[in-house]
C-alpha atoms as a PDB file:
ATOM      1  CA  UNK A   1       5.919 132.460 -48.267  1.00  0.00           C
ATOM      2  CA  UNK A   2       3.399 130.455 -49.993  1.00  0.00           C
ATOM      3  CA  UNK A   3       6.251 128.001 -50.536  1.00  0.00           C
ATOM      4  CA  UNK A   4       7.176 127.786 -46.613  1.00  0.00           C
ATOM      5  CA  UNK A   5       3.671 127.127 -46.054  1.00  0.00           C
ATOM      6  CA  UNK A   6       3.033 124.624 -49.009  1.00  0.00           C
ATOM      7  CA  UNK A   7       5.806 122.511 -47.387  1.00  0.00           C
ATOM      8  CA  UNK A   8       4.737 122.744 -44.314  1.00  0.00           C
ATOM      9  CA  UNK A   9       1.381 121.244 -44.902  1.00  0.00           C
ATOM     10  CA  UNK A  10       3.326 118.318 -46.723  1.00  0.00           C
ATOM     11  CA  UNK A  11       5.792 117.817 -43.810  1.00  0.00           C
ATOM     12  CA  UNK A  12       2.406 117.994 -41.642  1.00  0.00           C
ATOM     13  CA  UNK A  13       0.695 115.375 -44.034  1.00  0.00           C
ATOM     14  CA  UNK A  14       3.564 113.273 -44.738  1.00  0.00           C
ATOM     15  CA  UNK A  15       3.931 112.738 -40.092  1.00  0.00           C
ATOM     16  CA  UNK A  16      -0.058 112.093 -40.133  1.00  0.00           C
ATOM     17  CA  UNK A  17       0.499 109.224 -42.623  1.00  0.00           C
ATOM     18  CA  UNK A  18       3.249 107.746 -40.980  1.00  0.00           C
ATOM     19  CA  UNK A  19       1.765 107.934 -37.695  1.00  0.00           C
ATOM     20  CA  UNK A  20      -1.681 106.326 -39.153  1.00  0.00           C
ATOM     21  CA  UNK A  21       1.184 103.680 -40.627  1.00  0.00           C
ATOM     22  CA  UNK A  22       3.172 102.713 -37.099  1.00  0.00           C
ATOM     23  CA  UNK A  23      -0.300 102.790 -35.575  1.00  0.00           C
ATOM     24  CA  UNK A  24      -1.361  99.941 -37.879  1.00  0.00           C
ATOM     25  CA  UNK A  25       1.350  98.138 -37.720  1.00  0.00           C
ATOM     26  CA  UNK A  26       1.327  97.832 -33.844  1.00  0.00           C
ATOM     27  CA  UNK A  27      -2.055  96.602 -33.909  1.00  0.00           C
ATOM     28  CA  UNK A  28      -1.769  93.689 -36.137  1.00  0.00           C
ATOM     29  CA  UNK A  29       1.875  93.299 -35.019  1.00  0.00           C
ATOM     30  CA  UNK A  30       2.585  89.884 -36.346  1.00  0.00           C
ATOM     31  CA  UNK A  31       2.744  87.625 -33.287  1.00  0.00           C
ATOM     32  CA  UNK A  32       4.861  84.152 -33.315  1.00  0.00           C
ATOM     33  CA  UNK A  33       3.505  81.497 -31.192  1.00  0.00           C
ATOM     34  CA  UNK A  34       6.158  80.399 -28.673  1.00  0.00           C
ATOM     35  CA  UNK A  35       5.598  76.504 -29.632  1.00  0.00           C
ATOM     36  CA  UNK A  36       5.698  76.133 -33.068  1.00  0.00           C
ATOM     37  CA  UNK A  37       4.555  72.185 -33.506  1.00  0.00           C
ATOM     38  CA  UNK A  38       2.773  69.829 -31.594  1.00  0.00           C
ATOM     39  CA  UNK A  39       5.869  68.253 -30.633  1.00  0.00           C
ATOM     40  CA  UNK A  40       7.071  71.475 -29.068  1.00  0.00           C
ATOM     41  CA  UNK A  41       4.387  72.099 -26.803  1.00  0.00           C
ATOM     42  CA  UNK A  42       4.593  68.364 -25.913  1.00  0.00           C
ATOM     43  CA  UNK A  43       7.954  68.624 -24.767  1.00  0.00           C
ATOM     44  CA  UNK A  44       7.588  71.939 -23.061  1.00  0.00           C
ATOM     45  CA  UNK A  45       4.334  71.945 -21.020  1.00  0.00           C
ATOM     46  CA  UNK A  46       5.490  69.747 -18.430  1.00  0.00           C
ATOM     47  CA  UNK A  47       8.436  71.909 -17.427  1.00  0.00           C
ATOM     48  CA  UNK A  48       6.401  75.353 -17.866  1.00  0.00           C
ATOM     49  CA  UNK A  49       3.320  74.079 -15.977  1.00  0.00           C
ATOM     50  CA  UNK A  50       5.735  72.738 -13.108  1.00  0.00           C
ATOM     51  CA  UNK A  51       7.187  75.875 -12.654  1.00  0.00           C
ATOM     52  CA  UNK A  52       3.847  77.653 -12.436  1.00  0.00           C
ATOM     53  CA  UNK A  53       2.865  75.539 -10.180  1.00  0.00           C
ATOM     54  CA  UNK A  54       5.513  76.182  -8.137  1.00  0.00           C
ATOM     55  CA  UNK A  55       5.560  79.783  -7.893  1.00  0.00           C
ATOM     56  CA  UNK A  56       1.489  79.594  -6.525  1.00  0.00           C
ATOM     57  CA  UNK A  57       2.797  76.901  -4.049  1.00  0.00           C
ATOM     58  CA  UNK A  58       2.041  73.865  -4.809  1.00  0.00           C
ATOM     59  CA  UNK A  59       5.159  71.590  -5.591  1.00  0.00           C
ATOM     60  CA  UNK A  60       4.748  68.321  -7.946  1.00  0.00           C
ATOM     61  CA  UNK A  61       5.588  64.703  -6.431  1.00  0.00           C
ATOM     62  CA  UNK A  62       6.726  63.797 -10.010  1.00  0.00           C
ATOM     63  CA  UNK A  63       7.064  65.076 -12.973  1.00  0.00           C
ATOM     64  CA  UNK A  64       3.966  65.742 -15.191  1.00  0.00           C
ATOM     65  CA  UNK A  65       3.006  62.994 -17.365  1.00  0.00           C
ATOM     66  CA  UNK A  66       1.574  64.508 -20.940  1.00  0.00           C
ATOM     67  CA  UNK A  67       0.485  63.226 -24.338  1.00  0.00           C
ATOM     68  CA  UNK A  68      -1.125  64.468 -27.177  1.00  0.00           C
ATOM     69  CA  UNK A  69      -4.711  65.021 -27.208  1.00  0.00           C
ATOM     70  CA  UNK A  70      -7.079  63.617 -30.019  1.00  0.00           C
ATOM     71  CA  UNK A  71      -7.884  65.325 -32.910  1.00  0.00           C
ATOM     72  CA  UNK A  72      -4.791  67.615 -32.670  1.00  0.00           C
ATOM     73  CA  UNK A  73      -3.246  69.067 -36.043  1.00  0.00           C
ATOM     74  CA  UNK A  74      -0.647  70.963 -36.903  1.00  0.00           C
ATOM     75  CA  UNK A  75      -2.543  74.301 -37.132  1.00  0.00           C
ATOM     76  CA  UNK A  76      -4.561  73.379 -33.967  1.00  0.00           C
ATOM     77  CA  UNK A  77      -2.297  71.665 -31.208  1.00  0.00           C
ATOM     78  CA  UNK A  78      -3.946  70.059 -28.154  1.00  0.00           C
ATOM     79  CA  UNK A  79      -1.514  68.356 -24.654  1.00  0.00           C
ATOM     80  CA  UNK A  80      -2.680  67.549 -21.765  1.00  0.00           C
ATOM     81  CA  UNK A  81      -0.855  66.599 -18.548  1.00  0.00           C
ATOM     82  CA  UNK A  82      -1.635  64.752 -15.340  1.00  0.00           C
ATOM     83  CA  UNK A  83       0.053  64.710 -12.030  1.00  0.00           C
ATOM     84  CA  UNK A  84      -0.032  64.852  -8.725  1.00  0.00           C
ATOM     85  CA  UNK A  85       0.965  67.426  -5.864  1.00  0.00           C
ATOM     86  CA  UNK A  86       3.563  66.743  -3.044  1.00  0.00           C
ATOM     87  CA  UNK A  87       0.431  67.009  -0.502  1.00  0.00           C
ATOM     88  CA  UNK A  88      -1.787  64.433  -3.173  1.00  0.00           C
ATOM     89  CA  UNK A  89      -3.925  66.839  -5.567  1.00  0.00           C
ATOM     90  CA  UNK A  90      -4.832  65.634  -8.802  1.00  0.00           C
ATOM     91  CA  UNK A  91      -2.960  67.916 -11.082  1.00  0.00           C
ATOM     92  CA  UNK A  92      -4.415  68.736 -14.804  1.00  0.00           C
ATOM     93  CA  UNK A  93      -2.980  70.640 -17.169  1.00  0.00           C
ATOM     94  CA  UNK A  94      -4.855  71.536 -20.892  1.00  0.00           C
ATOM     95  CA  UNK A  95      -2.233  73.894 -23.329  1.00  0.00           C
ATOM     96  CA  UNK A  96      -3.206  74.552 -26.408  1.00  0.00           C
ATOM     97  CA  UNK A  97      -1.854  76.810 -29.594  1.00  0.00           C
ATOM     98  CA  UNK A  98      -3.570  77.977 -32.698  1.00  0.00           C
ATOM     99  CA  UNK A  99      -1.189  78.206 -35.650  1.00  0.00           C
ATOM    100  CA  UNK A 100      -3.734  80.639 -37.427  1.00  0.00           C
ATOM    101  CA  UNK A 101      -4.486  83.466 -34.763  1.00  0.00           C
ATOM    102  CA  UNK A 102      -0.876  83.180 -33.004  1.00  0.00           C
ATOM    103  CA  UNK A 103      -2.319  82.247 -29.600  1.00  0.00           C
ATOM    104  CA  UNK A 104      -1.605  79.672 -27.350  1.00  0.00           C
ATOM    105  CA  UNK A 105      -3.691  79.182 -23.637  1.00  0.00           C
ATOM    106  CA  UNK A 106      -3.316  77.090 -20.709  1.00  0.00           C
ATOM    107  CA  UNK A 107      -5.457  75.799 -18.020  1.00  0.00           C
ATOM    108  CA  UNK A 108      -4.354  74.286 -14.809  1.00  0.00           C
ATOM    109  CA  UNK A 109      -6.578  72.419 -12.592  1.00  0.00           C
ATOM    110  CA  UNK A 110      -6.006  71.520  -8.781  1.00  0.00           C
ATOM    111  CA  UNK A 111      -8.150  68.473  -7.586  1.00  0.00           C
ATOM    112  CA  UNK A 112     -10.801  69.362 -10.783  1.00  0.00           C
ATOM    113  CA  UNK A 113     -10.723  73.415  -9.811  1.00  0.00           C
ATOM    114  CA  UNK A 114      -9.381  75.369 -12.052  1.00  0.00           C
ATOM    115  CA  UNK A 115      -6.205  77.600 -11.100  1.00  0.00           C
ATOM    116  CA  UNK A 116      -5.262  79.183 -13.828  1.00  0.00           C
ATOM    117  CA  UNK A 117      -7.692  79.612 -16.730  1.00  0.00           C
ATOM    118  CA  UNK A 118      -6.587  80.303 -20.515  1.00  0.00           C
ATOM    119  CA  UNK A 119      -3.582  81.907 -19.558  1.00  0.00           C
ATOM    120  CA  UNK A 120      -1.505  83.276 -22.877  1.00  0.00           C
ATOM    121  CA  UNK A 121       1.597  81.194 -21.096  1.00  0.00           C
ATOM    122  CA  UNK A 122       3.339  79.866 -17.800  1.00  0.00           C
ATOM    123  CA  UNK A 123       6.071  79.614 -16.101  1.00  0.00           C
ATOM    124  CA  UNK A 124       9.252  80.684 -17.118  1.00  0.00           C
ATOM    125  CA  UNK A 125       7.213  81.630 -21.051  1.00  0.00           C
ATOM    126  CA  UNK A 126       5.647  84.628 -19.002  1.00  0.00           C
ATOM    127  CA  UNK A 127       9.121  86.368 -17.410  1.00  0.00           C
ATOM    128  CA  UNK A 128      11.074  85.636 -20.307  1.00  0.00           C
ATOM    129  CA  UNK A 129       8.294  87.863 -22.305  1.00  0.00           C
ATOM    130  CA  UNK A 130       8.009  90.174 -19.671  1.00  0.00           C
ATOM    131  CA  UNK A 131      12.251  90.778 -20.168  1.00  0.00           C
END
C-alpha cells in the first residue's frame, strides 16, 4: 500500500512540475516579429496600412508613399508613410518593430488625428494571426 501511495505522490508531483513547466513556457512564448528587417517593413506598410484604411472607410487616392525614418537600425526599425484620402485627408502612417522585445506598433493618422494608435499590426497582419 505504501508503494501505491508513494507513486502516487510522484505521479502527483511529477503533473505539478510539468504544469508549472507549460505555464512558463506560454508566458515567455518566444514571439517572431512579422517584419524581420527594415527593408521588410518598408515594403510592407504601404499595402497593410491601405488595407486598414480601407476596412474603417476611408479609401487612398494613391498609393502610400514611405521611406525610412532617421536613426533606424536593424534592431530598432522606424517607416513612415504619407498619403492622401479619396475625399483629400492627409494620411500618416508611423510602423515601427523592435528586434529585441518582438514587438512591432503602428499609428495611423487622418488629417493629424490619430486613428489607430500603437496597434501590434494592420490590415491583412491582424486576420492572418487571428486564423
Amino acid at each position: 500500500m505504501r508503494k501505491v501511495v508513494a507513486a502516487i505522490v510522484a505521479l502527483i508531483g511529477t503533473c505539478m512540475i510539468c504544469a508549472v513547466l507549460a505555464a512558463l513556457l506560454m508566458i515567455f512564448e518566444a514571439k517572431e516579429l512579422r517584419h524581420k528587417s527594415q527593408t521588410a517593413l518598408l515594403a510592407a506598410t504601404p499595402a497593410i496600412a491601405g488595407d486598414e484604411l480601407r476596412s474603417r472607410g476611408h479609401y487612398l487616392s494613391s498609393p502610400l508613399t514611405c521611406q525610412s525614418m532617421p536613426g533606424h537600425t536593424k534592431s530598432h526599425m522606424r517607416v513612415s508613410c504619407h498619403g492622401a484620402t479619396t475625399d483629400s485627408k492627409r494620411v500618416q502612417v508611423i510602423g515601427t518593430a523592435e528586434d529585441k522585445a518582438k514587438e512591432e506598433y503602428f499609428t495611423i493618422l487622418l488629417n493629424g488625428r490619430p486613428l489607430v494608435q500603437n496597434a501590434r499590426c494592420l490590415g491583412a497582419d491582424c486576420r492572418a494571426k487571428k486564423g
